[in-house]
Protein backbone atom coordinates (compact mmCIF):
# COMPACT_ATOMS: atom_id res chain seq x y z
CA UNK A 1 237.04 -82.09 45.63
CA UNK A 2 238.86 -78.91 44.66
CA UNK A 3 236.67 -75.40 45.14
CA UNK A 4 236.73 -73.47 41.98
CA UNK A 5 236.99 -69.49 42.11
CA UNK A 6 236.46 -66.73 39.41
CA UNK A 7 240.16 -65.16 40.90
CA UNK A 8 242.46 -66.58 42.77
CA UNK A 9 245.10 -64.14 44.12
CA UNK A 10 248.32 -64.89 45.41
CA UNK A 11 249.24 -62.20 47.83
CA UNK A 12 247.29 -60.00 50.48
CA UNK A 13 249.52 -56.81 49.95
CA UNK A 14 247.78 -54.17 48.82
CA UNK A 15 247.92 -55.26 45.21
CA UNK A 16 246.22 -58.08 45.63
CA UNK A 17 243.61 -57.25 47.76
CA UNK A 18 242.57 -54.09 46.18
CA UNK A 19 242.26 -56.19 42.71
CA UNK A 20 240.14 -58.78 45.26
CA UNK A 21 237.56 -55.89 46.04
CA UNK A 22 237.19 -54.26 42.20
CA UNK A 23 236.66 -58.10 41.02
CA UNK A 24 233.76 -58.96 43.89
CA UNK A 25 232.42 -55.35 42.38
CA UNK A 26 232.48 -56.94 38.62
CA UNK A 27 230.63 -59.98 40.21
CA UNK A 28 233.27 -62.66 40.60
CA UNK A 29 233.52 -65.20 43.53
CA UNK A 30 237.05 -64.47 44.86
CA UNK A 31 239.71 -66.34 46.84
CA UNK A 32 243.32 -65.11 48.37
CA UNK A 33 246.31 -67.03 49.11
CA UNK A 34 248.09 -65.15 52.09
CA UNK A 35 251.27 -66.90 54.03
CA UNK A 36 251.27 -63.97 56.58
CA UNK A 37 249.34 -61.46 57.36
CA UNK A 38 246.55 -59.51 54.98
CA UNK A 39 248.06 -56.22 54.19
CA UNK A 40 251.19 -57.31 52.80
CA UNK A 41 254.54 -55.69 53.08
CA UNK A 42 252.80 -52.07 53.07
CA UNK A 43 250.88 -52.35 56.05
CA UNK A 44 253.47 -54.62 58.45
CA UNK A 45 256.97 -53.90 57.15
CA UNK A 46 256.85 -51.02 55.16
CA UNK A 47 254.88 -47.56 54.13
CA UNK A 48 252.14 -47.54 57.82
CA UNK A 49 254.92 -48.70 60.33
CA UNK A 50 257.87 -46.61 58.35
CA UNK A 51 255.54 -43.46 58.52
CA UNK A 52 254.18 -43.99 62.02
CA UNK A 53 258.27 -43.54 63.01
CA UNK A 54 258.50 -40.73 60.71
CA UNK A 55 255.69 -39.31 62.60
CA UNK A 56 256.76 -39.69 66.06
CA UNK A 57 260.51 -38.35 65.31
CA UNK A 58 258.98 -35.14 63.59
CA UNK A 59 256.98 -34.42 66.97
CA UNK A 60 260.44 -35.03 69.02
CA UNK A 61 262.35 -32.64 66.50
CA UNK A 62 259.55 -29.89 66.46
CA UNK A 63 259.26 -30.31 70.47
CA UNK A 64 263.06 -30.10 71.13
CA UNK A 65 262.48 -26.91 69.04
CA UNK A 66 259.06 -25.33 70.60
CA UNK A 67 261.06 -22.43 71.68
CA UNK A 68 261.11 -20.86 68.47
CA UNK A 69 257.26 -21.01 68.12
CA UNK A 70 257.25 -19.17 71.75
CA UNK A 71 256.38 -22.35 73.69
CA UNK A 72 258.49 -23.37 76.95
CA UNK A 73 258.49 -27.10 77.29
CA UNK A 74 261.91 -27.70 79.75
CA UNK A 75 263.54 -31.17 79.09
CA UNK A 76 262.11 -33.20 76.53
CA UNK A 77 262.44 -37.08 76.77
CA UNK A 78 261.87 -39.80 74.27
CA UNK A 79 260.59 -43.77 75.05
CA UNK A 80 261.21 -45.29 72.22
CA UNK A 81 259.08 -48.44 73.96
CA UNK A 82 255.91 -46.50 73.61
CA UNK A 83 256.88 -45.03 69.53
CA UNK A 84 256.78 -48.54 68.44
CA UNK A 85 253.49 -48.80 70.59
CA UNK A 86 252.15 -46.12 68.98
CA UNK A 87 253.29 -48.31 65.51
CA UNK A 88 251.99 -51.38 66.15
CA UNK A 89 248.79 -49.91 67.32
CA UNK A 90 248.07 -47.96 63.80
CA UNK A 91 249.38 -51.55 61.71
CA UNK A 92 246.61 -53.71 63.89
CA UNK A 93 244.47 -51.08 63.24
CA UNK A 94 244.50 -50.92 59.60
CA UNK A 95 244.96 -54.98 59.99
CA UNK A 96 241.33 -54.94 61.31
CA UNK A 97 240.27 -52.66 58.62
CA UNK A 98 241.35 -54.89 55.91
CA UNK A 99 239.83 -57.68 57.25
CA UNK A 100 236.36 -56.26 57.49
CA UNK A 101 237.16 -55.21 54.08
CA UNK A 102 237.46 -59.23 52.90
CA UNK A 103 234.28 -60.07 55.26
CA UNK A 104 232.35 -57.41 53.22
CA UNK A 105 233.12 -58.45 49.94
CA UNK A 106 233.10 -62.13 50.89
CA UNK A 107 236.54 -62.53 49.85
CA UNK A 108 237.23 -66.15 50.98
CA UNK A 109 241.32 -66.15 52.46
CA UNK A 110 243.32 -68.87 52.23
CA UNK A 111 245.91 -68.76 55.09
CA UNK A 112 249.21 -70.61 53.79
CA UNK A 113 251.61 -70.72 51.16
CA UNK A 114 250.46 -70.87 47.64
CA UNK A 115 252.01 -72.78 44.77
CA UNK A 116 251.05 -72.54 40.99
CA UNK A 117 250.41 -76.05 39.35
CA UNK A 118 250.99 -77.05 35.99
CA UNK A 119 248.09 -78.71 33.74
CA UNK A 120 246.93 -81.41 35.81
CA UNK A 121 243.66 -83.36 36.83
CA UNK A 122 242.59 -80.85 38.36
CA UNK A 123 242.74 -78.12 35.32
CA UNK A 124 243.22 -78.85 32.03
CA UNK A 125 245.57 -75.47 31.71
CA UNK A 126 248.09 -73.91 34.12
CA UNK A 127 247.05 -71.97 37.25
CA UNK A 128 245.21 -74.20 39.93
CA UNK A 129 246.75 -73.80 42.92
CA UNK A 130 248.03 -75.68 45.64
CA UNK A 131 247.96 -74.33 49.24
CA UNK A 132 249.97 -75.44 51.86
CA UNK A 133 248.83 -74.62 55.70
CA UNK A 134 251.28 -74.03 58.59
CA UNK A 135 249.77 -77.59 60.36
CA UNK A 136 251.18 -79.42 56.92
CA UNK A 137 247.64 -79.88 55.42
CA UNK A 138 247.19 -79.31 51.83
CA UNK A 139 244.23 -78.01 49.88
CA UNK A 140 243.98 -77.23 45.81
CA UNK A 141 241.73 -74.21 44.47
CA UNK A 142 241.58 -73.57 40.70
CA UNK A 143 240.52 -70.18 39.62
CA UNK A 144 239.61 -69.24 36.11
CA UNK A 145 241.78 -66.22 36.26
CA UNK A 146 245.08 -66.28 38.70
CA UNK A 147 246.53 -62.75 39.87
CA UNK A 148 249.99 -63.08 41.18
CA UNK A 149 250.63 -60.35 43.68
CA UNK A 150 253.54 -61.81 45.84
CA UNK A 151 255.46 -58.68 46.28
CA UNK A 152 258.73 -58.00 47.34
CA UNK A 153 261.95 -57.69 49.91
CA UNK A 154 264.60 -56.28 50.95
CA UNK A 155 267.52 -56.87 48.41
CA UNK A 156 270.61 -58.49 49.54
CA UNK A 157 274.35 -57.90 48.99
CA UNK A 158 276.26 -60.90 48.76
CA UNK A 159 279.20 -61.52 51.13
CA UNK A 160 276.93 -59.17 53.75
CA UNK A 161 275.63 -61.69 56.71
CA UNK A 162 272.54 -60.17 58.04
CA UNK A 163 272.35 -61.13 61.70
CA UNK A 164 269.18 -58.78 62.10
CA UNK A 165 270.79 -57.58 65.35
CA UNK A 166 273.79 -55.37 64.48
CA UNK A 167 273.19 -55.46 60.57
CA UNK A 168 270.04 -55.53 59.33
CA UNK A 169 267.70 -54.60 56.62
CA UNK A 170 264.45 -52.39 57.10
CA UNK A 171 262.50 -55.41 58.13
CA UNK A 172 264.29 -56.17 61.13
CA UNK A 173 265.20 -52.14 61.65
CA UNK A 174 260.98 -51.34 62.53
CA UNK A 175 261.56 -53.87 65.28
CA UNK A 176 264.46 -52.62 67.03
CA UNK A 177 263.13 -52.00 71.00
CA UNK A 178 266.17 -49.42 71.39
CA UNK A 179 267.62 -46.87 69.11
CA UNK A 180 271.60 -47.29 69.05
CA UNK A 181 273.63 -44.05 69.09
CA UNK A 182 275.25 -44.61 65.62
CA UNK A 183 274.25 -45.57 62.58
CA UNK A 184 275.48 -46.85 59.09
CA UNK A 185 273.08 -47.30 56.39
CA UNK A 186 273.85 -48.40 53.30
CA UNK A 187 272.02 -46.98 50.07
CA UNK A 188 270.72 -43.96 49.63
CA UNK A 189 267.53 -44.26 48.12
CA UNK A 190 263.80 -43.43 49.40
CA UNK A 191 264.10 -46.25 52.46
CA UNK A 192 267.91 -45.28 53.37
CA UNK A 193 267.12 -41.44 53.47
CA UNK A 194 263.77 -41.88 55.31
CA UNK A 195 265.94 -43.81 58.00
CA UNK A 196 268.70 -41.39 57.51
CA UNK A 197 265.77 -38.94 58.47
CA UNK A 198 264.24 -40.45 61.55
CA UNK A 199 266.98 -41.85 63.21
CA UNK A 200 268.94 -38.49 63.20
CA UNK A 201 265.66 -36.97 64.37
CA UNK A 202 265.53 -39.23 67.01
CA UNK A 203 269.54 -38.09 68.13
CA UNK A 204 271.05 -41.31 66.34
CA UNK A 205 275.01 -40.17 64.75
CA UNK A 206 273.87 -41.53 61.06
CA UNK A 207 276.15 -41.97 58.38
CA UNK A 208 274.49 -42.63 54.52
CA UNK A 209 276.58 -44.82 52.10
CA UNK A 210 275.51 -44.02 48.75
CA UNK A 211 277.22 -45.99 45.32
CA UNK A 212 275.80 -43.29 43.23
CA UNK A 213 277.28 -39.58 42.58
CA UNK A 214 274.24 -38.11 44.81
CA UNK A 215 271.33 -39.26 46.60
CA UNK A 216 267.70 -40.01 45.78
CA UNK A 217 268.99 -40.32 42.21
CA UNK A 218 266.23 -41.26 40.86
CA UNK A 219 265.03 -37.81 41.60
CA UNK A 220 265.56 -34.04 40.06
CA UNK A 221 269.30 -33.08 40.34
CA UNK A 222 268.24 -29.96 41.93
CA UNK A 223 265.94 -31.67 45.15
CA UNK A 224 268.89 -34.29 45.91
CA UNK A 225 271.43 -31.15 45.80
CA UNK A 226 268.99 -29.62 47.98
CA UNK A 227 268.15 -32.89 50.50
CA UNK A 228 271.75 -32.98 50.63
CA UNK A 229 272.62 -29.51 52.13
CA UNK A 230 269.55 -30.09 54.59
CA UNK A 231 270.58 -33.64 56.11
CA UNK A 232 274.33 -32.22 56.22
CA UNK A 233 272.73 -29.40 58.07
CA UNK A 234 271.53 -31.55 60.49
CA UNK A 235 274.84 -33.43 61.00
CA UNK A 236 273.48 -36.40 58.60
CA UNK A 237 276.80 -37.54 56.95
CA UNK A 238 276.99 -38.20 53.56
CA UNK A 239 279.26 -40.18 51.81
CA UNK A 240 278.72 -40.82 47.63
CA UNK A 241 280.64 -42.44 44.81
CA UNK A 242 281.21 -45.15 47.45
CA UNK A 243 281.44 -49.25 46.76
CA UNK A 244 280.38 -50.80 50.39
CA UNK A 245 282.97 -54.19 50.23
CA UNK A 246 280.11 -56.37 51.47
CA UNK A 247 282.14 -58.44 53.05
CA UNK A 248 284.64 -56.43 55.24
CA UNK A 249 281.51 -55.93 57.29
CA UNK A 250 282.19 -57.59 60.72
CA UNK A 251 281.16 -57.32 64.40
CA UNK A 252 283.58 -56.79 67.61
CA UNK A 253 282.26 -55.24 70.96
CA UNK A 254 279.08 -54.40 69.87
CA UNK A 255 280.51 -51.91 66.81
CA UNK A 256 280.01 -52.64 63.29
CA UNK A 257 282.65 -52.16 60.71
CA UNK A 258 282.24 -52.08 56.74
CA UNK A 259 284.86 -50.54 54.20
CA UNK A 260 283.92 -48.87 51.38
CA UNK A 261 285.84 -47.66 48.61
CA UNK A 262 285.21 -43.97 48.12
CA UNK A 263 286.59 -41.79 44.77
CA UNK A 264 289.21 -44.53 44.69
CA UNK A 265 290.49 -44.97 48.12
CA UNK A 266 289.57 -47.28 51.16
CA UNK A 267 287.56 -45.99 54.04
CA UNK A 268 286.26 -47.86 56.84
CA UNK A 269 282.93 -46.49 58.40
CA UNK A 270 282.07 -47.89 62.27
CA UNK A 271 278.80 -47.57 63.82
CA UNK A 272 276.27 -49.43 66.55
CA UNK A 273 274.16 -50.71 64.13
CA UNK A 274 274.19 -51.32 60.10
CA UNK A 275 271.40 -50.53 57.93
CA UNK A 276 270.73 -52.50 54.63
CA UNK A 277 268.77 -50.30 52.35
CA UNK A 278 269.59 -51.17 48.59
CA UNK A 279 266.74 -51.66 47.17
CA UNK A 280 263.84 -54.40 46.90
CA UNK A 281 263.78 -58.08 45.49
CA UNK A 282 260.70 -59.59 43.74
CA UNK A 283 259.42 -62.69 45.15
CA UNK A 284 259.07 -65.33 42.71
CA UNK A 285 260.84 -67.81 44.17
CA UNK A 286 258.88 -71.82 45.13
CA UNK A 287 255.78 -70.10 43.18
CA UNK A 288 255.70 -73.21 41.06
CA UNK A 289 255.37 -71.18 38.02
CA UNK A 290 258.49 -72.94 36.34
CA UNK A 291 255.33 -75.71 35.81
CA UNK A 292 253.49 -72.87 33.53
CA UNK A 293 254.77 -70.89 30.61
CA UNK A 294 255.04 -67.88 32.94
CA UNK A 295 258.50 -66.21 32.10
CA UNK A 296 260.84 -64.50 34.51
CA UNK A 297 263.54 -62.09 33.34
CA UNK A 298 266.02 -60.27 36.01
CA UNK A 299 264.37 -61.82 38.89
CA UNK A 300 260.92 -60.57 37.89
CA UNK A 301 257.54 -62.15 36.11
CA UNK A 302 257.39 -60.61 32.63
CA UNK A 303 253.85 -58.99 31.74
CA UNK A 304 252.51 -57.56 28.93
CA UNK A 305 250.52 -53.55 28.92
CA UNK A 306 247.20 -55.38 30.53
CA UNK A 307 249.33 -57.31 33.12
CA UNK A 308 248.94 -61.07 31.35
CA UNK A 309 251.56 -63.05 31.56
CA UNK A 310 252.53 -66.01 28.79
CA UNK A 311 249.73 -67.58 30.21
CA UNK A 312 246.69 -65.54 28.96
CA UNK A 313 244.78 -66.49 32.05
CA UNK A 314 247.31 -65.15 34.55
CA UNK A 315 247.98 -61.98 35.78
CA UNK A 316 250.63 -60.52 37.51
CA UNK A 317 250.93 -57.00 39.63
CA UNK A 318 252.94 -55.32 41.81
CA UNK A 319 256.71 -55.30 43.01
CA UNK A 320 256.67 -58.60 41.44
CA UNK A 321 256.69 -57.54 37.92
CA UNK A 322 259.03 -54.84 38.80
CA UNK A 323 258.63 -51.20 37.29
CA UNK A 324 257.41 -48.47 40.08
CA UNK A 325 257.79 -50.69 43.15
CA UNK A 326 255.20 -48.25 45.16
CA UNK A 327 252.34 -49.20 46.96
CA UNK A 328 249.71 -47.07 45.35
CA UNK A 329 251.11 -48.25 41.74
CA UNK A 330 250.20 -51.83 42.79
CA UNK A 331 246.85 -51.14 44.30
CA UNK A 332 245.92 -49.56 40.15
CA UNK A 333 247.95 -52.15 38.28
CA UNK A 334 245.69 -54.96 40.17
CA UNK A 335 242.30 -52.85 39.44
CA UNK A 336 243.25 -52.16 35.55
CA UNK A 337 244.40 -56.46 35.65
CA UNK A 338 240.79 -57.21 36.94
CA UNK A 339 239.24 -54.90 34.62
CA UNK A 340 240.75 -56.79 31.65
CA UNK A 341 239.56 -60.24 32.90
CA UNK A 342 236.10 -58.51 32.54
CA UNK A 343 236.51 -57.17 29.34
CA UNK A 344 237.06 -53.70 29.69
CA UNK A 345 238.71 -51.30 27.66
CA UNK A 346 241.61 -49.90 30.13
CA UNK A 347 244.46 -47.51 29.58
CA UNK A 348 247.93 -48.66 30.23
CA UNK A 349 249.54 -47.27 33.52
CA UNK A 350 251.78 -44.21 32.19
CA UNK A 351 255.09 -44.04 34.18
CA UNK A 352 255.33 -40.26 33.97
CA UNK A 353 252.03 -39.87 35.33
CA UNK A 354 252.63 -41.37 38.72
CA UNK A 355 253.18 -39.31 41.92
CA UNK A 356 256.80 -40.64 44.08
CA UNK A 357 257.02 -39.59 47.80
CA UNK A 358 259.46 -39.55 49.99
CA UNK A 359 258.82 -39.08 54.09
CA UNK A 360 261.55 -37.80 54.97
CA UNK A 361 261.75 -34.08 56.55
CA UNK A 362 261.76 -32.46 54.21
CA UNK A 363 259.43 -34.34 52.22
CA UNK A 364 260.04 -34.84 48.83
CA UNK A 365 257.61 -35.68 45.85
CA UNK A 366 257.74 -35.54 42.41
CA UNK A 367 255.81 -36.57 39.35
CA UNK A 368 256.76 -36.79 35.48
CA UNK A 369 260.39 -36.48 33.84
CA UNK A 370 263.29 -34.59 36.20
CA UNK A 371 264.92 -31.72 33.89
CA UNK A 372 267.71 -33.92 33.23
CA UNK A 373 265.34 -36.91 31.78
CA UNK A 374 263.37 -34.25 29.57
CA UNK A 375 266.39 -32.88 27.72
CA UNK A 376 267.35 -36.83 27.31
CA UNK A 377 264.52 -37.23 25.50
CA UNK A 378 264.98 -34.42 23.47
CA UNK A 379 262.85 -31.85 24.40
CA UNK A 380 263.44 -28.71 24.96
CA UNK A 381 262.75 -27.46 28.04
CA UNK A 382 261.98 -24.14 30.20
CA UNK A 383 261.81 -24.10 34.10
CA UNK A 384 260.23 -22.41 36.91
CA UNK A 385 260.98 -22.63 40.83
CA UNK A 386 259.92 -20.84 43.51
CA UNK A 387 261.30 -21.43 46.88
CA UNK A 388 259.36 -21.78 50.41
CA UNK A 389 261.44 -19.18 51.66
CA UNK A 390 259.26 -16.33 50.19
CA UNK A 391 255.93 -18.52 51.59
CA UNK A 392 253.62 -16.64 54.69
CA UNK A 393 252.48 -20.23 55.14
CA UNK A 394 255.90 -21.52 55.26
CA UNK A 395 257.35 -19.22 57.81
CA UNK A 396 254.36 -19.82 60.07
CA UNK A 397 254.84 -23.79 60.08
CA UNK A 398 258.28 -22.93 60.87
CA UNK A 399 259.77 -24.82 57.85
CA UNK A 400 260.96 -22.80 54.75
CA UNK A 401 263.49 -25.21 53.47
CA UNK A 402 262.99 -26.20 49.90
CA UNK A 403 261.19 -25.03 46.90
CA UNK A 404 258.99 -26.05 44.09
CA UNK A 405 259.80 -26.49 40.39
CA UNK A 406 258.51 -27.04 37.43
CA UNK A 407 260.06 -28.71 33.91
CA UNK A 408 257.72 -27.23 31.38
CA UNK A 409 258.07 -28.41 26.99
CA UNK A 410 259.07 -24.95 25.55
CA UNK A 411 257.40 -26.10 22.33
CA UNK A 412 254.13 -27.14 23.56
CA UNK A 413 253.92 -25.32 26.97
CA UNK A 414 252.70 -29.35 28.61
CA UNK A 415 254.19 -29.59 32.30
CA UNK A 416 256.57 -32.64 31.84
CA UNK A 417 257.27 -32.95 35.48
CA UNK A 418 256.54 -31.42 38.87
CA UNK A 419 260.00 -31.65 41.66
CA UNK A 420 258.94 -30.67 45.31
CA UNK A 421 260.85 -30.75 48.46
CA UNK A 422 259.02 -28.86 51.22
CA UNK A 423 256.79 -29.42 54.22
CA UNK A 424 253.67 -31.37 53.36
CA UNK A 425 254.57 -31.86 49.86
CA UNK A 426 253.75 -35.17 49.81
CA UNK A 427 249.95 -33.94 50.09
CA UNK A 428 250.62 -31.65 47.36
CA UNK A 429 251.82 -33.62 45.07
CA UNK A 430 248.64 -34.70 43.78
CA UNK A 431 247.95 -31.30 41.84
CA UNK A 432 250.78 -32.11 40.14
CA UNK A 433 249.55 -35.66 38.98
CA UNK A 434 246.67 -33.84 37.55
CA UNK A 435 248.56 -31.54 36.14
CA UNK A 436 250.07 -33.91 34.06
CA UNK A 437 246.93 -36.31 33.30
CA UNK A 438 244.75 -33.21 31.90
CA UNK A 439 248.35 -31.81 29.98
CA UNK A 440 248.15 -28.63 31.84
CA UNK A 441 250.14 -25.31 31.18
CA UNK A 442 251.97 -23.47 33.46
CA UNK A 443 249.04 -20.67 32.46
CA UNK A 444 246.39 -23.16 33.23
CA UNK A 445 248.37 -23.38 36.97
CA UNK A 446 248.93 -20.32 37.59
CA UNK A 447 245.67 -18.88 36.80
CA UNK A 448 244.00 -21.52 39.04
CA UNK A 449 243.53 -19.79 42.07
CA UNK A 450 245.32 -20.92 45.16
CA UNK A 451 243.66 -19.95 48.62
CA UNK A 452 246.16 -17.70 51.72
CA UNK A 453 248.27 -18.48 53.10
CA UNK A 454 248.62 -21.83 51.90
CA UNK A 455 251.57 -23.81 50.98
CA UNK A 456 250.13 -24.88 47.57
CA UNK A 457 250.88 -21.10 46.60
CA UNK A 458 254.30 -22.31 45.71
CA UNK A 459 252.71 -24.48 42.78
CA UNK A 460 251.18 -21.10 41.59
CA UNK A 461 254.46 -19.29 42.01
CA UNK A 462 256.47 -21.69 40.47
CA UNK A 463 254.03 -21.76 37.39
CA UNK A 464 254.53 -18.40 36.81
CA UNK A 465 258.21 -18.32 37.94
CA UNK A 466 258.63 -20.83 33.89
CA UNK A 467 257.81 -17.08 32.19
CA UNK A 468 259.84 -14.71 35.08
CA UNK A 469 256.45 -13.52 36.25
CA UNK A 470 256.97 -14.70 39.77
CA UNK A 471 254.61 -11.80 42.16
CA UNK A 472 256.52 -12.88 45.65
CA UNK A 473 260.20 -13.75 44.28
């Protein structure tokens, strides 16, 4: 006899088991299907374990550095044995956490892997589901409502054989037990430049392979120009406008060797270790749903503005519908998706109102349209910046790189977009976010009084800076 749920969910990432929580708070009995572990890609191969290294290479940088602040420390060593103690103890941490979480909600989990089923005896319509355990038993669940929240992984080039030893993606990367002394990594997006980041914290010669004409590109001109200069300052090489031939890449006496063609020549690159980093691949595939109407365009489940797919009845969230493949963006597409199974009136995620981080040092954030996007879409724009430079807080921490900057509608005076790239502007970033959900001016900013020394001054100085009224530049 099949057990019958209000929501199933496909997927313990954080998509799925933050819409698991909001539906046992609407009243529903709730079920997830998890192959691995609960916490999904986020917690075990992604944003804790990526930020716990992050962490630990800041502390070796600032350390091999203490003399500046006045403090002696003689020879500084790093084990890297204990920094991916140190990791693993925060993931099984937050592990635990998330599994009191289910125990409180009475969240029943399903450990195997999950397959949609067509109309069948056990459902007149699409969406039961049959689960598969790792001992080869099988058990079927039918939910009224279905959320698929299967996630994501690292994206593939073909021709490139990843042995997970000398080339690898990020997955296999957070397990390495030794650092190698050189480095290739391949993309320069968020992942590749918060490798890029660590690892040459951390003494590793790293080389960045970027296809585009600059990195972070999905970011404001100005903070990749910026990022840039600061990597190349710390003997980060950068290479752009550069087509990695995938399969050139081979392996002789523990070297790896890719060529890449670069502003219309051949160069060949030659490191320890290769790093994959070209972006992230939505898992769809052996869900069953070619059984359902459910459609699937450029490797991802299409879903309409409340998250339905064809099939009224199931949802989809998360890296596996594509969009804003960030953690935090799942975690609200799942709670507006459950919200809509219940009836209520929700607003549609706006893109442009979403904070984007990146933990690298500097860290970078951003929210809203870069200067470039703004005048794409036709408006026309003013800006203000204001760098860290000029910042008492800044100097004391020891880290004035960067700046703040604002894109600002010259008609209507609304802050279109927020650009950071600073120390602890990932934490900041969040004024910006409500900058943009309450359509603030750069007035309404400035005149919002920020405490000293703080680094959130630069917000205020950077407000003012759109009308030249800057006090400390």
């Amino acid at each position: 006899m099949s057990q019958e749920f209000d929501l199933v969910v496909l997927g313990g990432g954080i998509g799925g088991y933050v819409a698991a929580i909001r539906a046992t708070q609407l009243g529903m009995s709730v079920a997830i299907v998890e192959k691995d572990k609960m916490g999904g890609t986020c917690l075990h191969r992604g944003c804790i374990p990526s930020k716990a290294l992050l962490r630990s290479a800041e502390v070796f940088a600032t350390i091999k550095e203490s003399e500046k602040y006045g403090v002696r420390t003689g020879s500084v060593e790093l084990d890297f044995g204990l920094v991916q103690q140190r990791k693993r103890s925060i993931t099984d941490q937050l592990h635990k956490g998330v599994e009191y979480l289910m125990n409180k909600g009475k969240i029943k989990i399903y450990q195997g892997f999950g397959r949609v089923m067509g109309p069948s005896i056990f459902s007149p319509q699409a969406g039961a589901v049959r689960i598969e355990t790792a001992d080869g038993e099988q058990e079927i669940i039918v939910p009224r409502f279905l959320l698929i929240a299967t996630g994501s992984r690292p994206r593939l080039l073909p021709g490139l054989n990843i042995d997970g030893i000398h080339i690898m993606t990020s997955d296999e990367a957070l397990e390495m037990e030794q650092l190698p002394a050189s480095m290739i990594i391949v993309g320069g997006g968020v992942i590749g430049i918060e490798w890029a980041s660590l690892l040459s914290d951390f003494g590793v010669d790293v080389t960045v392979i970027e296809y585009g004409d600059r990195i972070l590109p999905t970011e404001d001109a100005d903070i990749s120009k910026e990022l840039t200069r600061i990597l190349k300052k710390r003997k980060v090489k950068i290479v752009t406008n550069a087509k990695v031939m995938s399969e050139s890449a081979h392996t002789a006496e523990g070297q790896v060797s890719v060529q890449a063609e670069v502003n219309g020549g051949m160069q060949t690159f030659t490191a320890e270790k290769m790093l994959l980093s070209v972006g992230r691949q939505a898992n769809v595939e052996n869900l069953g749903i070619e059984a359902t109407e459910i459609n699937v365009e450029k490797g991802q489940i299409v879903v309409n503005a409340t998250y339905q797919t064809a099939e009224p009845h199931i949802y989809a969230v998360g890296d596996v519908i594509g969009g804003i493949q960030l953690a935090h963006v799942a975690a609200h597409e799942g709670i507006l998706a459950v919200e809509h199974m219940n009836n209520h009136l929700i607003e549609p995620l706006d893109p442009t109102k979403v904070s984007k981080c990146t933990y690298s040092r500097p860290e970078v954030a951003s929210v809203g349209l870069s200067e470039t996007e703004a005048k794409q879409q036709g408006y026309s724009v003013k800006t203000g910046k204001f760098s860290f430079k000029s910042l008492g807080k800044a100097l004391v921490f020891g880290e004035n790189d960067g700046f703040v900057k604002l894109v600002v509608d010259e008609k209507t005076n609304d802050v279109l977009g927020v650009h950071m790239i600073g120390p602890h502007v990932t934490e900041m970033i969040s004024e910006g976010a409500l900058a943009r959900v309450l359509d603030a001016t750069p007035w309404e900013i400035a005149h919002t009084i920020h405490p000293h020394p703080t680094l959130s001054e630069a917000f205020a100085e950077a407000a003012l800076d759109v009308e030249g009224l800057a006090i400390h530049s």
